[in-house]
N, C-alpha and C. Protein backbone atom coordinates (compact mmCIF):
# COMPACT_ATOMS: atom_id res chain seq x y z
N UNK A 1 -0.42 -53.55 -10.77
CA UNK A 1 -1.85 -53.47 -10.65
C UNK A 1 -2.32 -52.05 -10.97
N UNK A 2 -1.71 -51.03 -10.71
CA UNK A 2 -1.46 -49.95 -10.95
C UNK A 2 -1.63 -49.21 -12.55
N UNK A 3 -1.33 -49.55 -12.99
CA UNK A 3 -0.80 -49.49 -14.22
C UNK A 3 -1.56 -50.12 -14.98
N UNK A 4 -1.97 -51.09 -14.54
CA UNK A 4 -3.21 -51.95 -15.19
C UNK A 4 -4.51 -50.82 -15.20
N UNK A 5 -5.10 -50.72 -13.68
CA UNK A 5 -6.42 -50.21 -13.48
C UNK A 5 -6.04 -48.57 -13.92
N UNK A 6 -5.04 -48.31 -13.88
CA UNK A 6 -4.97 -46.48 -15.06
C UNK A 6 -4.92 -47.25 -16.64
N UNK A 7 -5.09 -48.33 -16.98
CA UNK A 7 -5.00 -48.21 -18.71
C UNK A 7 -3.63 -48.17 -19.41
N UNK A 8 -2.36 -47.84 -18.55
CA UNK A 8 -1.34 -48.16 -18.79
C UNK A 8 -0.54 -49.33 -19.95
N UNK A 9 -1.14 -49.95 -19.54
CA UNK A 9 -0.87 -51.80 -19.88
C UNK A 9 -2.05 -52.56 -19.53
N UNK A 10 -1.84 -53.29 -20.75
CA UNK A 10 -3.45 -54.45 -21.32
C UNK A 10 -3.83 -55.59 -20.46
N UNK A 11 -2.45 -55.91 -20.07
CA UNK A 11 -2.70 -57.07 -18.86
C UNK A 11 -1.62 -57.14 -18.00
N UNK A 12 -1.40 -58.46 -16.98
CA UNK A 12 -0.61 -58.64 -16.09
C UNK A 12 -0.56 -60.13 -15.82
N UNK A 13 0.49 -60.73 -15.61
CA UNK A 13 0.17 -61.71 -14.36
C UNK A 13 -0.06 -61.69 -13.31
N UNK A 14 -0.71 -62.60 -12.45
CA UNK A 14 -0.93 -62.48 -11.46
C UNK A 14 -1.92 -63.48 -11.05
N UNK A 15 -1.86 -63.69 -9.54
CA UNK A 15 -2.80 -65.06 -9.07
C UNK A 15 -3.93 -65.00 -9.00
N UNK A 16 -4.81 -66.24 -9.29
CA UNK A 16 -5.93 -65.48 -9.62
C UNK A 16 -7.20 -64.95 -8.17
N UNK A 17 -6.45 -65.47 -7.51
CA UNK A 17 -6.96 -65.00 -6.08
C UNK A 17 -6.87 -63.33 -6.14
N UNK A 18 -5.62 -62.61 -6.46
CA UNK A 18 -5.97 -61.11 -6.85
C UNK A 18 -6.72 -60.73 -7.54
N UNK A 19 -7.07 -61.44 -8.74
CA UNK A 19 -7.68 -61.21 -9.84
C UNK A 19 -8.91 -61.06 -9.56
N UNK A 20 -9.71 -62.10 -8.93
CA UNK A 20 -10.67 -62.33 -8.13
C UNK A 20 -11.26 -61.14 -7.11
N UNK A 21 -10.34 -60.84 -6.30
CA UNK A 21 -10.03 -60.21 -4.95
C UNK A 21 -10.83 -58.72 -5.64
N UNK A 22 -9.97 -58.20 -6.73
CA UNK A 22 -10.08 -56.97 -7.53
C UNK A 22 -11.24 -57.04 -8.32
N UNK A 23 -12.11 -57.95 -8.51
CA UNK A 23 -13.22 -57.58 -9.95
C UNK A 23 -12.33 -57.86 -11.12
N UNK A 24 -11.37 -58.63 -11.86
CA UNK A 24 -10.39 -58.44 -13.05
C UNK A 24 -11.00 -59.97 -13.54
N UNK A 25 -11.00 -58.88 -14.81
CA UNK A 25 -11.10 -60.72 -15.81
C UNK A 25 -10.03 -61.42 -15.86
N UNK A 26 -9.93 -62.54 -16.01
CA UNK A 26 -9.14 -63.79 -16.29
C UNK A 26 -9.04 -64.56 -16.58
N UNK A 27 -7.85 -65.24 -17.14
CA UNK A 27 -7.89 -66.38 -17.75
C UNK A 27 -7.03 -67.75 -16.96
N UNK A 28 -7.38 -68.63 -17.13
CA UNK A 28 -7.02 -69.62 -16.31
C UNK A 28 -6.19 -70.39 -17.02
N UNK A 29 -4.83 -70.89 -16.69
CA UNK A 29 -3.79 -71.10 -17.40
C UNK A 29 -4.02 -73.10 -17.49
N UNK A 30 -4.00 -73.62 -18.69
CA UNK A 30 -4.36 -75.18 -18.15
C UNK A 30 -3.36 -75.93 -17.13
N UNK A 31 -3.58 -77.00 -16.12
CA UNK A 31 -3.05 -77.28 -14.94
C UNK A 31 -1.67 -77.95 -15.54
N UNK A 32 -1.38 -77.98 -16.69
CA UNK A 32 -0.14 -78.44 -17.30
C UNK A 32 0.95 -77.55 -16.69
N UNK A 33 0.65 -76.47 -16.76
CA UNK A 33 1.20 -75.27 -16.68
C UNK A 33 1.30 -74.26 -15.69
N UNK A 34 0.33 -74.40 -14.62
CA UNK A 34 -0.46 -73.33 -13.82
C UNK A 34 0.11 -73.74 -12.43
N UNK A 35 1.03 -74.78 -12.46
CA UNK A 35 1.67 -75.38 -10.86
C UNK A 35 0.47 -75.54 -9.57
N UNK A 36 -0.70 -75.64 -9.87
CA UNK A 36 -1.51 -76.11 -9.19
C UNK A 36 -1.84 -77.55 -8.94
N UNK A 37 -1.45 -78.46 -9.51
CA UNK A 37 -1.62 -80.13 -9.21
C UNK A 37 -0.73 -80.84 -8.73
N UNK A 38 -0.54 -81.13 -7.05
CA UNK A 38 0.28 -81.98 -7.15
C UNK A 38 0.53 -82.97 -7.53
N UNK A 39 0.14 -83.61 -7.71
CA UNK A 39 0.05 -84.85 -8.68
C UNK A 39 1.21 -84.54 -10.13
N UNK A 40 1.29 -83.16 -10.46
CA UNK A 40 1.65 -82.84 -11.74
C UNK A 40 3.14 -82.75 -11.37
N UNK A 41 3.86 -82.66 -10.01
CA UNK A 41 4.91 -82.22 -9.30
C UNK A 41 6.52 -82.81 -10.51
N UNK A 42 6.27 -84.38 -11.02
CA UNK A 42 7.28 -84.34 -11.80
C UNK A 42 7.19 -83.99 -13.38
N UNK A 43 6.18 -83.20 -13.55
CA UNK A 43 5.99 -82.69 -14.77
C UNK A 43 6.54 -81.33 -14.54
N UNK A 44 5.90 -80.23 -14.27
CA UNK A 44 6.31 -78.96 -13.23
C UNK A 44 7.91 -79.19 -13.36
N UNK A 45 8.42 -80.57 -12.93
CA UNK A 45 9.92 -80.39 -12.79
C UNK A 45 10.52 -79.95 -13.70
N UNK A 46 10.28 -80.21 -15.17
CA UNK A 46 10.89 -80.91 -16.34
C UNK A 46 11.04 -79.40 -16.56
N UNK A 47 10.72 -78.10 -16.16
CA UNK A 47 11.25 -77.02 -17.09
C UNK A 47 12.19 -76.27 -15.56
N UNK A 48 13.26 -74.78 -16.20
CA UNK A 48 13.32 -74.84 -14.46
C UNK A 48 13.55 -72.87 -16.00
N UNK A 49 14.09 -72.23 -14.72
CA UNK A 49 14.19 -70.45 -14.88
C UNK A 49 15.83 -70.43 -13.91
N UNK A 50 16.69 -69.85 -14.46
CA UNK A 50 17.90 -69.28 -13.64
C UNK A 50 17.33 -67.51 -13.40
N UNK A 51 17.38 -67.37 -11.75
CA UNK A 51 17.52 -66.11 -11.69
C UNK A 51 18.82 -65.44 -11.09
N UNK A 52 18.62 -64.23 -10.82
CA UNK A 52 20.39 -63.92 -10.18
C UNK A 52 20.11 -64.30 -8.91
N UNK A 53 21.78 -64.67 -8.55
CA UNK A 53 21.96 -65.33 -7.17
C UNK A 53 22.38 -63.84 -6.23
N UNK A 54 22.62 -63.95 -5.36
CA UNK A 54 23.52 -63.24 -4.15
C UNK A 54 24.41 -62.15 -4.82
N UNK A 55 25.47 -62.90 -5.31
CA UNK A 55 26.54 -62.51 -5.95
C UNK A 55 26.04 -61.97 -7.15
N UNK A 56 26.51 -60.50 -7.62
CA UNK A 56 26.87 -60.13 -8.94
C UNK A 56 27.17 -61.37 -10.15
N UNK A 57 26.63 -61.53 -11.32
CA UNK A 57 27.25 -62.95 -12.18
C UNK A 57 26.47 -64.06 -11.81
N UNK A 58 26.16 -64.42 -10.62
CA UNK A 58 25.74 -65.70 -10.16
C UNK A 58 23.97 -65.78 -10.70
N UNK A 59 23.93 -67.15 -10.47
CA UNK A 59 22.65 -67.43 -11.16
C UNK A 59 22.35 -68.42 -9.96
N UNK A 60 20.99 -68.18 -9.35
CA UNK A 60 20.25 -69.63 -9.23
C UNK A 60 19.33 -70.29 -10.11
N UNK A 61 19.47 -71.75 -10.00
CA UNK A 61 18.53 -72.69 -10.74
C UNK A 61 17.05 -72.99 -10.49
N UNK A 62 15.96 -72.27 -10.56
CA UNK A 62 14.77 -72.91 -9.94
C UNK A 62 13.77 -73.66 -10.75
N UNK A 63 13.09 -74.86 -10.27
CA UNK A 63 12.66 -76.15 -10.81
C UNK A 63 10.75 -75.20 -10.70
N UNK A 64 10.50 -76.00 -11.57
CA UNK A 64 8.68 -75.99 -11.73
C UNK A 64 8.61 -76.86 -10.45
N UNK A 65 7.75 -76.35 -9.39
CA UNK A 65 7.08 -77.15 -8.67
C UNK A 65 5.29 -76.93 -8.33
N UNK A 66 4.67 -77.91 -7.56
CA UNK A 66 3.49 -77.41 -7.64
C UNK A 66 3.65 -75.81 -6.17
N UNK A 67 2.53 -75.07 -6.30
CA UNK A 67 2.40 -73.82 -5.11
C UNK A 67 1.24 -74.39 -4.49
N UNK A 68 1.85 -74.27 -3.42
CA UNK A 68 0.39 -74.66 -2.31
C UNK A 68 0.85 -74.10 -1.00
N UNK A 69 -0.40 -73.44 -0.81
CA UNK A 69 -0.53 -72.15 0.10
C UNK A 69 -0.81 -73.33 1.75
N UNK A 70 -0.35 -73.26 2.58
CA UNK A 70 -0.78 -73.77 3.69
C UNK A 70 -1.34 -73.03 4.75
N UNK A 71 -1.70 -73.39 5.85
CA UNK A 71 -2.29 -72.38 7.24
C UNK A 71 -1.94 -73.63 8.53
N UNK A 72 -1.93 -72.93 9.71
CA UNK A 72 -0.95 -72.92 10.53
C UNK A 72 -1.42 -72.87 12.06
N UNK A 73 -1.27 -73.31 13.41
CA UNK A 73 -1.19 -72.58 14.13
C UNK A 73 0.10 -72.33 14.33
N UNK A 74 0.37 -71.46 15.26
CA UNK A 74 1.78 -70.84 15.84
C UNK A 74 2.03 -71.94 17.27
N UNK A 75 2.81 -72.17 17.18
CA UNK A 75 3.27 -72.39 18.62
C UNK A 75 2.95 -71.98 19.50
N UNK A 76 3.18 -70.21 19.11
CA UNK A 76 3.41 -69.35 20.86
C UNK A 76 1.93 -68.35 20.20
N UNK A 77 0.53 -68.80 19.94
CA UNK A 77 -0.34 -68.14 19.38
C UNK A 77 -0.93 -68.21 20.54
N UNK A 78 -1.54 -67.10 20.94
CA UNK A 78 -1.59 -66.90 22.61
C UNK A 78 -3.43 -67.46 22.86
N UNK A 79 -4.20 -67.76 21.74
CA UNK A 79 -5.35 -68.69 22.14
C UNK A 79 -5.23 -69.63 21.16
N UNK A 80 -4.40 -70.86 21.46
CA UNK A 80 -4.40 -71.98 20.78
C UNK A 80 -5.46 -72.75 20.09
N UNK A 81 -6.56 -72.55 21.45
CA UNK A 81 -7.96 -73.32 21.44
C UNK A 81 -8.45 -73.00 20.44
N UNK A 82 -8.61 -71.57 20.29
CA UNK A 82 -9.61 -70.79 18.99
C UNK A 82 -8.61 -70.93 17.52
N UNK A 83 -7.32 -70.55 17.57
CA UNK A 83 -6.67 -71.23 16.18
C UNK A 83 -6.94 -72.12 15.86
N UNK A 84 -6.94 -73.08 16.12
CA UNK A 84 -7.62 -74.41 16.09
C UNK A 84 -8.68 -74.41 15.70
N UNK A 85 -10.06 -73.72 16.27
CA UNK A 85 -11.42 -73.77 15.75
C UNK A 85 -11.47 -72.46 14.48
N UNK A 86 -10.28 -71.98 14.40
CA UNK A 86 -10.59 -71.15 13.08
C UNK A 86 -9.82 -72.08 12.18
N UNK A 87 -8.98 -72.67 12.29
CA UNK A 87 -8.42 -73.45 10.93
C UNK A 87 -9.28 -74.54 10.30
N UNK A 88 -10.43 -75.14 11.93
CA UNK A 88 -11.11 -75.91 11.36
C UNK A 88 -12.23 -75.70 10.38
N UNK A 89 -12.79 -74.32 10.66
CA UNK A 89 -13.74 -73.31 10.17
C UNK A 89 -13.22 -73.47 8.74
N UNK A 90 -11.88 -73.08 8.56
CA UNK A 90 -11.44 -72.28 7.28
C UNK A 90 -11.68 -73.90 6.44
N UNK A 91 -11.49 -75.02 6.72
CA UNK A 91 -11.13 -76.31 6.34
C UNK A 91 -12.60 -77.16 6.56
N UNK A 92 -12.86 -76.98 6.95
CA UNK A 92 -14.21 -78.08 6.88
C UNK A 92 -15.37 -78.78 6.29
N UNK A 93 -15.32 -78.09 5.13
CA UNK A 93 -16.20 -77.93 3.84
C UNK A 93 -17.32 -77.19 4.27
N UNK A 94 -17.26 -76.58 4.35
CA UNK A 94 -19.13 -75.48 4.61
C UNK A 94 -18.61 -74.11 4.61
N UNK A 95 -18.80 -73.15 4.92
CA UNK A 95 -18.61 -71.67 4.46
C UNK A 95 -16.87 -71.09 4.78
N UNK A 96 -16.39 -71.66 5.30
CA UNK A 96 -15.01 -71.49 5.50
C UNK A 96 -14.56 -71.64 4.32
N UNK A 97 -14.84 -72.74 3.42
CA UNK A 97 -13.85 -73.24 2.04
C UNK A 97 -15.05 -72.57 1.25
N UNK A 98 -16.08 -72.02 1.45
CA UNK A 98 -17.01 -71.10 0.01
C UNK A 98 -16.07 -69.73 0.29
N UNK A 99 -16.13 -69.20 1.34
CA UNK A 99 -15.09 -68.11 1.31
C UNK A 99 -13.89 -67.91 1.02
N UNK A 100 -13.06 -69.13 0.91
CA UNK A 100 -11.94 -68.90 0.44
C UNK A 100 -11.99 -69.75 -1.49
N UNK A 101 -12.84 -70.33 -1.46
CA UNK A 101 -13.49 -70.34 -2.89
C UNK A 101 -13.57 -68.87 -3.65
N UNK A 102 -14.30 -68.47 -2.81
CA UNK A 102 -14.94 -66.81 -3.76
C UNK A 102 -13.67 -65.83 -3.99
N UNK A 103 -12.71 -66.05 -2.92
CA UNK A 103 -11.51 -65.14 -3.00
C UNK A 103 -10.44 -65.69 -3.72
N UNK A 104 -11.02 -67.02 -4.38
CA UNK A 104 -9.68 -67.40 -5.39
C UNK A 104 -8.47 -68.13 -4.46
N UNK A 105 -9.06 -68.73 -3.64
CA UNK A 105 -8.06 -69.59 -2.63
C UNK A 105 -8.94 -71.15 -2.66
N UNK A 106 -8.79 -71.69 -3.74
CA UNK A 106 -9.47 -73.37 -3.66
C UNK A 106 -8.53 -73.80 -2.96
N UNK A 107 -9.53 -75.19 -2.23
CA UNK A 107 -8.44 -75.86 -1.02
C UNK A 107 -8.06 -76.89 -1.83
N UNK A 108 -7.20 -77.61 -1.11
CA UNK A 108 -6.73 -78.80 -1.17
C UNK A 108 -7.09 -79.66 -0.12
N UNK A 109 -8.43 -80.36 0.42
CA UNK A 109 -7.99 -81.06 1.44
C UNK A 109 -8.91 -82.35 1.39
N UNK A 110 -7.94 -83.40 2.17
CA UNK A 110 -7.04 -83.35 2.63
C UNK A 110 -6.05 -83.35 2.02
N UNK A 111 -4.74 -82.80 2.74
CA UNK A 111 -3.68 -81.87 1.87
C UNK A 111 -2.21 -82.45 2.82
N UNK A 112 -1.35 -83.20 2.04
CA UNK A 112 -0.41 -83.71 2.53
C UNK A 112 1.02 -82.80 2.94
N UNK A 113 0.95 -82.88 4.21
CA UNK A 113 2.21 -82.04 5.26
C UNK A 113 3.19 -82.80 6.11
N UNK A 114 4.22 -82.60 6.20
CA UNK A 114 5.59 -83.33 7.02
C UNK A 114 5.48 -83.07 8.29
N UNK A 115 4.32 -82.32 8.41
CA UNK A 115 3.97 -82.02 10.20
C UNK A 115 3.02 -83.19 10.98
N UNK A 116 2.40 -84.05 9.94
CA UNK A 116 0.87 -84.65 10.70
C UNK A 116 1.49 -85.16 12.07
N UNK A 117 2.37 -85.37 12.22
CA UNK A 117 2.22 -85.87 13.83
C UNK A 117 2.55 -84.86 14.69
N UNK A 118 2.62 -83.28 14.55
CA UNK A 118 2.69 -82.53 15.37
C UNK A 118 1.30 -81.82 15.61
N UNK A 119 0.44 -81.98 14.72
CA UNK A 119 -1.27 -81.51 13.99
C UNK A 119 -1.81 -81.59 15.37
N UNK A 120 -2.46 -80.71 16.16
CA UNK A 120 -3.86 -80.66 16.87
C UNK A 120 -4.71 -82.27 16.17
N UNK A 121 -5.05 -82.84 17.11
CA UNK A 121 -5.80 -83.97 16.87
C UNK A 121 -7.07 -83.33 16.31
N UNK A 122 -7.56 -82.12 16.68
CA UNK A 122 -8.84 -81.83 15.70
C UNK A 122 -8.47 -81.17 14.42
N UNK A 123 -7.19 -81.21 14.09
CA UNK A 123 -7.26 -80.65 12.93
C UNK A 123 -6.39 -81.92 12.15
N UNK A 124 -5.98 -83.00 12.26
CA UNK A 124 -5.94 -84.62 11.68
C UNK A 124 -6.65 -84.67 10.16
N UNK A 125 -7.75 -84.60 10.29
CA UNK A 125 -9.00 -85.03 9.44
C UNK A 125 -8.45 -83.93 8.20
N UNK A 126 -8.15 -83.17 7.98
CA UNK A 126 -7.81 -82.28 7.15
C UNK A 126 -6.57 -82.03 6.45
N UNK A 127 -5.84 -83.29 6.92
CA UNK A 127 -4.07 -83.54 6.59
C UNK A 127 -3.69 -84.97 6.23
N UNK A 128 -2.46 -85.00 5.53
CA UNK A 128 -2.65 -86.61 5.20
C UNK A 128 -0.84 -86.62 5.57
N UNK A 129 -0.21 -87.33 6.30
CA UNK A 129 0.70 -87.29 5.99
C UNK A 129 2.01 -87.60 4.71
N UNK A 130 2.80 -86.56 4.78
CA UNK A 130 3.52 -86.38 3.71
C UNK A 130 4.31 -87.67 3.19
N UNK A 131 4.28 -88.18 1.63
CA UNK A 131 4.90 -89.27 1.11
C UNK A 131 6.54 -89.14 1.12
C-alpha cells in the first residue's frame, strides 16, 4: 500500500474493502473469478495454486473456493446480551449493512453456517443452516 500511495508501483491487489477504506480506484474482478459467489463454489474449484508447505521442497495444494467473511459472538464475551444486539445491528438491513456496504464489506444474508443450532435465537433470522 505503501509503495502504491509514494508512486512506486501503478497498482496492487487487494480487497476491495481496502480499496474502499483508502479513497483507491478500482476495478472489480467479474464473479467468475473474484471468489465471491457461493453458488460459484464448484466452479472456484476447477483451478487450485501450490504454495510452499512446512518443509523446505514441499508444496501445498490450494483449491478456488468462495471467501466469506463471518461475525461471531464469543462464548466467554463478557456482555453476551449486547453482542448479540450488535451483530443484529451489523445484520439487519438498515444502517448496520449501509455501513458495512460503504466500507466494502457487502453482506450475505441470510448466510449459511454449521453453527445454526448453536445461534442466539435472535440472531436465527440472519443464518440458514449449512447444506
Amino acid at each position: 500500500m505503501a509503495l502504491l500511495e509514494l508512486g512506486a508501483i501503478d497498482f496492487i491487489f487487494l480487497y476491495r474493502s481496502v480499496a474502499q477504506q483508502h479513497g483507491l480506484e478500482y476495478l472489480l474482478l467479474p464473479d467468475e473469478i473474484n471468489l465471491k459467489k457461493p453458488e460459484l463454489a464448484d466452479h472456484y474449484a476447477t483451478v487450485s495454486v501450490e504454495v510452499s508447505g512446512k518443509e523446505p521442497g514441499t508444496y501445498i495444494t490450494k483449491r478456488g473456493a468462495p471467501m466469506i467473511y463471518g461475525v461471531t459472538v464469543p462464548s466467554n464475551a463478557p456482555n453476551p446480551g449486547l453482542a448479540v444486539r450488535f451483530v443484529a445491528f451489523l445484520l439487519d438491513g438498515s444502517k448496520g449493512l449501509e455501513i458495512m456496504e460503504r466500507n466494502g464489506q457487502p453482506a450475505l444474508v441470510p448466510s449459511p453456517t454449521g453453527s445454526y443450532d448453536r445461534l442466539p435465537a435472535e440472531l436465527r433470522a440472519f443464518a440458514l443452516p449449512a447444506k
